[in-house]
N, C-alpha and C. Protein backbone atom coordinates (compact mmCIF):
# COMPACT_ATOMS: atom_id res chain seq x y z
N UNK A 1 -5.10 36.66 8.14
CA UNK A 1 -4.61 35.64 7.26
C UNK A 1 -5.47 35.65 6.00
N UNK A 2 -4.78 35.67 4.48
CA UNK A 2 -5.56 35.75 3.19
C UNK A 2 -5.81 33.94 3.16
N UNK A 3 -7.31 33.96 2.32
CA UNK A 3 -7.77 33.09 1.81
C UNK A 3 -6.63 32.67 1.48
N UNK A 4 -6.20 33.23 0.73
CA UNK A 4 -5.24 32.10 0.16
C UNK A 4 -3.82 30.95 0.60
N UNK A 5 -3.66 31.78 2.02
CA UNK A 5 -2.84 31.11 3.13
C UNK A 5 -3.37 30.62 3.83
N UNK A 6 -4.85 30.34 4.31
CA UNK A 6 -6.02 29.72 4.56
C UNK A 6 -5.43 28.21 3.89
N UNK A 7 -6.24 28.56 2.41
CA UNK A 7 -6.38 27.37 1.77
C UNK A 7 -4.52 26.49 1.76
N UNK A 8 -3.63 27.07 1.30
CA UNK A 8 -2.27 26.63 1.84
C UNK A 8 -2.15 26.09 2.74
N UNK A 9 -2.67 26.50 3.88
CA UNK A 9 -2.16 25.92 5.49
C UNK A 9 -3.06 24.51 5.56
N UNK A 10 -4.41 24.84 5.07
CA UNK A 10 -5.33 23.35 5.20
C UNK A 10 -4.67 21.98 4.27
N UNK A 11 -4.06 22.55 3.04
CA UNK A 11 -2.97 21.71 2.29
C UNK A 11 -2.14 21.24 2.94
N UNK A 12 -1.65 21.89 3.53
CA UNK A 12 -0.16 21.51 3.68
C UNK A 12 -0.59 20.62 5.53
N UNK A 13 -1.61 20.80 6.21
CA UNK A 13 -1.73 19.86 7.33
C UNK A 13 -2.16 19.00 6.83
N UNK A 14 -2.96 18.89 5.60
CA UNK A 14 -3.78 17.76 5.11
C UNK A 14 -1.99 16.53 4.53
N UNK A 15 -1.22 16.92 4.23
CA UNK A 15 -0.21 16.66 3.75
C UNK A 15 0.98 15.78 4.93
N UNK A 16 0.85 17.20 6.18
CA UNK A 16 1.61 16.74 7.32
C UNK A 16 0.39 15.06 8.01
N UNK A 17 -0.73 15.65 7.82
CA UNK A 17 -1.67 14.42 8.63
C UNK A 17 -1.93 12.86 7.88
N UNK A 18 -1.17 13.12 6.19
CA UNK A 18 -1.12 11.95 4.96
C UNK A 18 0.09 11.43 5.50
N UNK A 19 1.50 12.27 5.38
CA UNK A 19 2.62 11.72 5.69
C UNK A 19 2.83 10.98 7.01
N UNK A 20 1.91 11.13 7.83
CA UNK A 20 2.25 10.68 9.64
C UNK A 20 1.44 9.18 9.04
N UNK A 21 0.95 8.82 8.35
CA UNK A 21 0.17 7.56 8.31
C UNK A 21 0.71 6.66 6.76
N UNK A 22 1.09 7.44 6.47
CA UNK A 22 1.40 7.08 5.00
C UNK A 22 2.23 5.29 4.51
N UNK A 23 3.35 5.59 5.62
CA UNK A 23 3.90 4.19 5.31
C UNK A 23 4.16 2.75 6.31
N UNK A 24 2.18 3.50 7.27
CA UNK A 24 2.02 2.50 8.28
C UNK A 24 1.69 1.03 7.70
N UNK A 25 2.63 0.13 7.82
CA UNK A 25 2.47 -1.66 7.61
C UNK A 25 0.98 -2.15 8.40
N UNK A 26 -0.46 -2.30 7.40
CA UNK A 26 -1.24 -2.57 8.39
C UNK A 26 -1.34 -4.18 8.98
N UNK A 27 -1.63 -4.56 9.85
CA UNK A 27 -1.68 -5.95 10.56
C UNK A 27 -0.83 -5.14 11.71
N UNK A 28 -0.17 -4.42 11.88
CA UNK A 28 1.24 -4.58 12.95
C UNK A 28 0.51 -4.02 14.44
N UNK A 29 0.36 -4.97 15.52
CA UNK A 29 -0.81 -4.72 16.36
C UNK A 29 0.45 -4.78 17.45
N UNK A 30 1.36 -5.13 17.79
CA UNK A 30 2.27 -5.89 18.54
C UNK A 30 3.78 -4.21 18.93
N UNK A 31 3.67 -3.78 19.30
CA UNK A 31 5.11 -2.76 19.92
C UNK A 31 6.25 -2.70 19.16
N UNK A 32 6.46 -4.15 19.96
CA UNK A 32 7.59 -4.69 19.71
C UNK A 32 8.06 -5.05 17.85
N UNK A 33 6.52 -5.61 17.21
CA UNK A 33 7.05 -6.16 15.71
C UNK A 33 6.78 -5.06 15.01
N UNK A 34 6.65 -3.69 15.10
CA UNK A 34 6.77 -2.38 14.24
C UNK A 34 8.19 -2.06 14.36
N UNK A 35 8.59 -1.66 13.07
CA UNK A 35 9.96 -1.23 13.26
C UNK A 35 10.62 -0.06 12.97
N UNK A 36 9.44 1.07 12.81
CA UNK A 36 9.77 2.43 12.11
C UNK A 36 8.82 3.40 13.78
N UNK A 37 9.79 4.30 14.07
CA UNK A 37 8.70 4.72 15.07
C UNK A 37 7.53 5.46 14.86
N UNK A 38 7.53 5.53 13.90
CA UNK A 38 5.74 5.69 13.24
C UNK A 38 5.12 4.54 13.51
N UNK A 39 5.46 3.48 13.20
CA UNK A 39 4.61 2.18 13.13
C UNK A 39 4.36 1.69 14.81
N UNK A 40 5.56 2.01 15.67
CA UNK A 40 5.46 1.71 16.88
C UNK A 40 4.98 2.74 17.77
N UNK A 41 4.51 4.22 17.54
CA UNK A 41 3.69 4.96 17.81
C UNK A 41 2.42 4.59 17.91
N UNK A 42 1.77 4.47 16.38
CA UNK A 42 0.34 3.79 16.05
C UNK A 42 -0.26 2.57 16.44
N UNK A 43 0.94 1.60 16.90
CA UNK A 43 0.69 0.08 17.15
C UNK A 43 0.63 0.78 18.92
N UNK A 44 0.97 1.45 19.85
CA UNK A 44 0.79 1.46 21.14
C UNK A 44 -0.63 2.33 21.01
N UNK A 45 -0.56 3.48 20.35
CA UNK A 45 -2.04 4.33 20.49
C UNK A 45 -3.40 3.48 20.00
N UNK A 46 -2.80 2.75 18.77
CA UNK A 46 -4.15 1.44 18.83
C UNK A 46 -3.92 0.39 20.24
N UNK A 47 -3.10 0.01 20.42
CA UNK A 47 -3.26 -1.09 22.05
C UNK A 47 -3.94 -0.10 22.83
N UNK A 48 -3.84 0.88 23.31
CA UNK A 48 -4.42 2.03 24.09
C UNK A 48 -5.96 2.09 24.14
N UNK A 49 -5.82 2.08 22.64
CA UNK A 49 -7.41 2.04 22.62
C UNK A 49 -8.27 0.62 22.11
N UNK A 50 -7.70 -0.11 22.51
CA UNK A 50 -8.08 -1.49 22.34
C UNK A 50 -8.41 -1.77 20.82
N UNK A 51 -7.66 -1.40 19.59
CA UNK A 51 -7.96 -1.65 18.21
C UNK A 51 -7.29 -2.24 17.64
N UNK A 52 -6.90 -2.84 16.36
CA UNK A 52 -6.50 -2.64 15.14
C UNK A 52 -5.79 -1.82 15.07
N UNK A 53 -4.33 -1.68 14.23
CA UNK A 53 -3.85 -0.86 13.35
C UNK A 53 -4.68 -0.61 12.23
N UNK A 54 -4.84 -1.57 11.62
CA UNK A 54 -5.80 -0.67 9.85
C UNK A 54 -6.84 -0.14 10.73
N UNK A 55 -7.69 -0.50 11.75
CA UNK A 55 -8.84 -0.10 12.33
C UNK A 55 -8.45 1.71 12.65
N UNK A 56 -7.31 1.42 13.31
CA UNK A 56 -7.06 3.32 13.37
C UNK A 56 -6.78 3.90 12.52
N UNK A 57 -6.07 3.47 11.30
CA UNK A 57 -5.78 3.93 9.99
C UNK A 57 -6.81 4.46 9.07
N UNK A 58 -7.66 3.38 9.29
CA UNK A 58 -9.13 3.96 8.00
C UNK A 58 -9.62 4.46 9.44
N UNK A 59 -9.62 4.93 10.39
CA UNK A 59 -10.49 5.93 11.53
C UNK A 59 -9.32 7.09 10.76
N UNK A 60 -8.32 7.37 10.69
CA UNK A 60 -8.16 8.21 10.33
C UNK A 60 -8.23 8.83 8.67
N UNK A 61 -8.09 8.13 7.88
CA UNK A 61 -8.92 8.23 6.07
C UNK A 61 -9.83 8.80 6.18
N UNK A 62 -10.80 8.48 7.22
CA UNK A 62 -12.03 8.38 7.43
C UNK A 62 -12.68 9.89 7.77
N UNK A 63 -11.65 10.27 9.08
CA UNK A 63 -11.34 11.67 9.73
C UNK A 63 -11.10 12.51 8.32
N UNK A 64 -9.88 12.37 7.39
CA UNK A 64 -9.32 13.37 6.46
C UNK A 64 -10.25 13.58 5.44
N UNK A 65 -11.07 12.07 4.80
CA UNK A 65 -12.06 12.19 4.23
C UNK A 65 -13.29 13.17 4.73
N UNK A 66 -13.92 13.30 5.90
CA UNK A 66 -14.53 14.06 6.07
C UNK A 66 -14.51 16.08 6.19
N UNK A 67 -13.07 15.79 6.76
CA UNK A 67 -12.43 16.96 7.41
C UNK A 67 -12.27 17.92 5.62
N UNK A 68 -11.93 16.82 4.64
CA UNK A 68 -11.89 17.51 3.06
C UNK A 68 -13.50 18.18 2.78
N UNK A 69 -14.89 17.35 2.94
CA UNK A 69 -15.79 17.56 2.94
C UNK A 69 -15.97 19.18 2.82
N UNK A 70 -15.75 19.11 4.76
CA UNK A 70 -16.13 20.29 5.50
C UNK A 70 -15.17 21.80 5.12
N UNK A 71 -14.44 21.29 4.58
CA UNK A 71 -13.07 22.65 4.11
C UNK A 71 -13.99 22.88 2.97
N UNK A 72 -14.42 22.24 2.09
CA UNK A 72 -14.87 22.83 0.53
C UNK A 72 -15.98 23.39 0.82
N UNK A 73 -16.94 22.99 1.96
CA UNK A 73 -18.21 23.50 2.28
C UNK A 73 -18.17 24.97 2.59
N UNK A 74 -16.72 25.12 3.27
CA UNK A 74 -16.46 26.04 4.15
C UNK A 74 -16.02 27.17 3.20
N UNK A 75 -15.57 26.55 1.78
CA UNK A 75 -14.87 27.71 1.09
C UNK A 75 -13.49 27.82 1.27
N UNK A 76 -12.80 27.35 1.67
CA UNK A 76 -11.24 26.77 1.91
C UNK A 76 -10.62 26.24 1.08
N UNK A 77 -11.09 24.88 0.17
CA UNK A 77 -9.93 24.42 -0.85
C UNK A 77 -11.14 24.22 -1.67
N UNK A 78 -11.14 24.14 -2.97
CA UNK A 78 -12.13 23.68 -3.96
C UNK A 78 -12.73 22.53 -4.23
N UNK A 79 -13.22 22.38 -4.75
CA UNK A 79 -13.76 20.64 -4.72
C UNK A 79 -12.96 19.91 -5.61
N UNK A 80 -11.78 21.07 -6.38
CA UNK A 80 -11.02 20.04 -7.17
C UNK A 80 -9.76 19.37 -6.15
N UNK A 81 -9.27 20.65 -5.52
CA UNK A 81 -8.63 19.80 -4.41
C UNK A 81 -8.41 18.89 -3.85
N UNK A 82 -9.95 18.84 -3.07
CA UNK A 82 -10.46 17.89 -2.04
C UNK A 82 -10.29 16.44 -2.96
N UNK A 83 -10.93 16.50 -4.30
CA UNK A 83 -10.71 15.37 -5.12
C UNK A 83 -9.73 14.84 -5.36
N UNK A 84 -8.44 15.56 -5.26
CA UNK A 84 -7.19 15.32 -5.44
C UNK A 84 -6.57 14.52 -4.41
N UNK A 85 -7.14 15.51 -3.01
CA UNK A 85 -6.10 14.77 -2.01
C UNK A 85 -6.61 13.63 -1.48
N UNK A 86 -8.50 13.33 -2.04
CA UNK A 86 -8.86 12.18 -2.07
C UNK A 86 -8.93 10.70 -2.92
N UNK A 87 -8.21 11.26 -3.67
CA UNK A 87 -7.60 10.17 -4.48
C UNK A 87 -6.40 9.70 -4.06
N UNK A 88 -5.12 10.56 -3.35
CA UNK A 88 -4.50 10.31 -3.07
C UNK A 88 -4.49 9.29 -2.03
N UNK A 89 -5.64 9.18 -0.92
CA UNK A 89 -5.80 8.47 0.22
C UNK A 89 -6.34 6.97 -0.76
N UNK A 90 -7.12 7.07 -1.36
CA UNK A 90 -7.28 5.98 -1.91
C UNK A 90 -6.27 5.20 -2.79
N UNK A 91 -5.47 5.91 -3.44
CA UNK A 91 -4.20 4.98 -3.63
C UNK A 91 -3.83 5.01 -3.13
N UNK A 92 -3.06 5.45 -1.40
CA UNK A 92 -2.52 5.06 -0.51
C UNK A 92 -3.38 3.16 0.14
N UNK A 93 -4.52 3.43 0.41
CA UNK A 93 -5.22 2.43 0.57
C UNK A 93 -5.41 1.51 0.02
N UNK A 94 -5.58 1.69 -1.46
CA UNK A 94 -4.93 0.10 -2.23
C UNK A 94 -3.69 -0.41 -2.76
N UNK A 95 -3.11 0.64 -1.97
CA UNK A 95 -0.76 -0.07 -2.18
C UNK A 95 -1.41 -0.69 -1.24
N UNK A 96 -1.43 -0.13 0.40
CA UNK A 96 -1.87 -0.88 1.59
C UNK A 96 -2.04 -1.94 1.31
N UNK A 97 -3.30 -2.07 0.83
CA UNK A 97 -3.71 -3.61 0.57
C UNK A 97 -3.06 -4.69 -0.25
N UNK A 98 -2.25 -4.12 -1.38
CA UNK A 98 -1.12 -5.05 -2.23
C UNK A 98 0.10 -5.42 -1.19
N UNK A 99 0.20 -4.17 -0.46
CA UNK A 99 1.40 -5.43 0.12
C UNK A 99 1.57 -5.78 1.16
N UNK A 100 -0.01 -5.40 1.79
CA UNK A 100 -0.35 -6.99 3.37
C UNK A 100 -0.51 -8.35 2.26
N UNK A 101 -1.17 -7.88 0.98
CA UNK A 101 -1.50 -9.34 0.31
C UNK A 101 -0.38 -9.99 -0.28
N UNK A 102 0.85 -9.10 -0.37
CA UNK A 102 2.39 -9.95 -1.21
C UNK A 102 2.96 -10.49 0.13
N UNK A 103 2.99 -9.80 1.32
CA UNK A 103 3.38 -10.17 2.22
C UNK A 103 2.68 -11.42 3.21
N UNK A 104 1.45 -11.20 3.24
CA UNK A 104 0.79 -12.96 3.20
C UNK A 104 0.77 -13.83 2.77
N UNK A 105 0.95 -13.49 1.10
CA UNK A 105 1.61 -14.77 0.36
C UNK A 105 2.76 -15.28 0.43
N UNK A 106 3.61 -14.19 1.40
CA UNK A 106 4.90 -14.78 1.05
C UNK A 106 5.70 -14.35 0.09
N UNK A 107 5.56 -13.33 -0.81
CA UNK A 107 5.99 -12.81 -2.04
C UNK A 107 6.98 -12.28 -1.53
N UNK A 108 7.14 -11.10 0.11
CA UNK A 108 7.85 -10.30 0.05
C UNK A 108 7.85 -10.33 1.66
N UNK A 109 8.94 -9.75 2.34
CA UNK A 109 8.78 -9.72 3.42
C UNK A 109 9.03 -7.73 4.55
N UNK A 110 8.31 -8.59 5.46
CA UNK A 110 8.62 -6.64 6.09
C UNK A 110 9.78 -6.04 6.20
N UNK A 111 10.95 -6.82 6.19
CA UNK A 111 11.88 -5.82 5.90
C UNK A 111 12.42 -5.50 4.69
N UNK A 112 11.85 -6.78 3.58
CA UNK A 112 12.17 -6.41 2.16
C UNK A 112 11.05 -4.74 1.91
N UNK A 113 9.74 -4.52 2.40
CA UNK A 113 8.87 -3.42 2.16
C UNK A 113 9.57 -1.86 3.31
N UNK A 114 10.14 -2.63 3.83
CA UNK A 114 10.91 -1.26 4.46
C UNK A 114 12.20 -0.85 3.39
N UNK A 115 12.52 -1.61 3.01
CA UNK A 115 13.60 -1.23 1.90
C UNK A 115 13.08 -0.66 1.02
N UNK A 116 12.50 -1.28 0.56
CA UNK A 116 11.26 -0.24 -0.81
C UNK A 116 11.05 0.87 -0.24
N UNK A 117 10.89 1.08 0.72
CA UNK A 117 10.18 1.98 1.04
C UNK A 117 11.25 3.08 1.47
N UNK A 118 13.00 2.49 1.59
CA UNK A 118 14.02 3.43 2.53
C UNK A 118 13.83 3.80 3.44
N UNK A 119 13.24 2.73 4.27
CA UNK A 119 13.43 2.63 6.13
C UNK A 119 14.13 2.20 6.87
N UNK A 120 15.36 1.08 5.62
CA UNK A 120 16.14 0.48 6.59
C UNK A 120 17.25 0.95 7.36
N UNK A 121 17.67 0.92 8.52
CA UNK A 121 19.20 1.06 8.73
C UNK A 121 18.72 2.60 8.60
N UNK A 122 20.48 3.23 8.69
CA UNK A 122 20.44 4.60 8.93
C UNK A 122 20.97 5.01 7.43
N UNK A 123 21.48 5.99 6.89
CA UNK A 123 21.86 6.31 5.74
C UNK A 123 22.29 5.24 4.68
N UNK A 124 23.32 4.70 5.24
CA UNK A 124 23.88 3.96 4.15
C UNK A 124 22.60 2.57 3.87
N UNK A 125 21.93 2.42 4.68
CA UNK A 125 20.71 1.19 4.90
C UNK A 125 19.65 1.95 4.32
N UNK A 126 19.14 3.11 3.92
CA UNK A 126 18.12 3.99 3.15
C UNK A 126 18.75 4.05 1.59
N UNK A 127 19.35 3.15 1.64
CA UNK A 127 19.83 3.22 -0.42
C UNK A 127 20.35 4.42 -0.57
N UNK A 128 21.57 4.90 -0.05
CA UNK A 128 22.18 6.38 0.07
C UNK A 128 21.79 7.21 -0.07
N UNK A 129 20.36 7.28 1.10
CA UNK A 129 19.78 8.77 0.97
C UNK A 129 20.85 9.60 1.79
N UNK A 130 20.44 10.60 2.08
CA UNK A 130 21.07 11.67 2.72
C UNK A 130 20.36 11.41 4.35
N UNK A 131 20.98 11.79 5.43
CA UNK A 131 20.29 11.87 6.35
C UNK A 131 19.04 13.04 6.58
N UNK A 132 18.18 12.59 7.47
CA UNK A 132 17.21 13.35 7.26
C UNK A 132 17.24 14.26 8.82
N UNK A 133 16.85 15.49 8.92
CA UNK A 133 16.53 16.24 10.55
C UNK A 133 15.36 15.23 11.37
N UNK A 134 15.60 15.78 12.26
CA UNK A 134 14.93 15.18 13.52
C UNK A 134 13.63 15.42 13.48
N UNK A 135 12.77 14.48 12.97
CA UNK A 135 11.41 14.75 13.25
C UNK A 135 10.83 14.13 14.19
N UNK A 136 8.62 14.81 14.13
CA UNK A 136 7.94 14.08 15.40
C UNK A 136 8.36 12.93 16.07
N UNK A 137 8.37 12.10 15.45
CA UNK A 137 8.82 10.63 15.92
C UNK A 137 9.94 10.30 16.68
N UNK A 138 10.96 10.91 15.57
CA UNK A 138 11.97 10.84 17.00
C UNK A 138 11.99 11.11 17.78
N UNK A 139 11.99 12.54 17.92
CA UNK A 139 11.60 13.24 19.07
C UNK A 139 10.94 12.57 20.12
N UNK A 140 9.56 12.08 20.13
CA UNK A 140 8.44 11.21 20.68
C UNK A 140 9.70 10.40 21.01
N UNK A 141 10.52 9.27 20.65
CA UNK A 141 11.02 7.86 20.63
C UNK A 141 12.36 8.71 21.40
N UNK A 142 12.72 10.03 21.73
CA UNK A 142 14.14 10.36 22.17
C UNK A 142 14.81 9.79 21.45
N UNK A 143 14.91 9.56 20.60
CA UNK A 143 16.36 9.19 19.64
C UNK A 143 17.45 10.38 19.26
N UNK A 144 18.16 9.98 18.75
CA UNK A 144 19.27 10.64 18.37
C UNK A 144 18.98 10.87 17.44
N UNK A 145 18.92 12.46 16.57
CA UNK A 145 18.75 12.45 15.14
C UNK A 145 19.68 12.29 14.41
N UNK A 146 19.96 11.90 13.05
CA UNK A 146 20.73 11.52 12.32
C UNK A 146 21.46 12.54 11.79
């Protein structure tokens, strides 16, 4: 394998391991009150391990943050990279925080942020996206893909 499909492949998991966490609602500790099976994945593997959702969330920032470290050390992605896809986690982490705080105030509610976000419902409830293939989650949840 060339360096350079090296450094590609560490991108592109760093990417698959952003997207699996990306549009987790933090507070949601409860099975049952997650409503995306991402969210109800993460809310049983935190009960599992007796945590927090944000608590496993920044355990995992935390993980990618380091895991970027060790790739640039290693000669794998550059340090401009690593800067990149660490910025990215950090604005992921302060949307996070804007809208547990609109949603505590009351500004907005979780299924109004699943809409923003095109989680609701199946196609026509995603603001006419297109349906999407069957991914991890479903799979995991046996669902029917769309």
């Amino acid at each position: 394998m060339t360096r350079r499909t090296k450094v590609w492949l560490a991108v592109l998991l760093a990417a698959v391991a952003a997207a699996t966490v990306a549009f987790v609602v933090v507070g949601e500790t409860s099975t049952e009150a997650a409503s995306s099976p991402r969210e109800r994945f993460l809310a049983k593997v935190a009960t599992e391990l007796g945590v927090k959702v944000e608590d496993l969330v920044a355990a995992f920032d935390k993980a990618r943050l380091e895991m970027m470290d060790e790739a640039v050390a290693a000669g794998r992605i550059t340090e401009e990279q690593a800067q990149a896809m660490k910025e990215r986690i950090e604005s992921r982490q302060a949307l996070r925080a804007v809208f547990e705080q609109a949603i505590r105030d009351g500004k907005i509610t979780r299924d109004q942020l699943a809409l923003l976000r095109g989680r609701a419902g199946g196609p026509a409830g995603r603001l006419g996206a297109m349906p999407r293939a069957c991914g991890f989650f479903e799979r995991m949840a046996m669902r029917k893909c769309r």
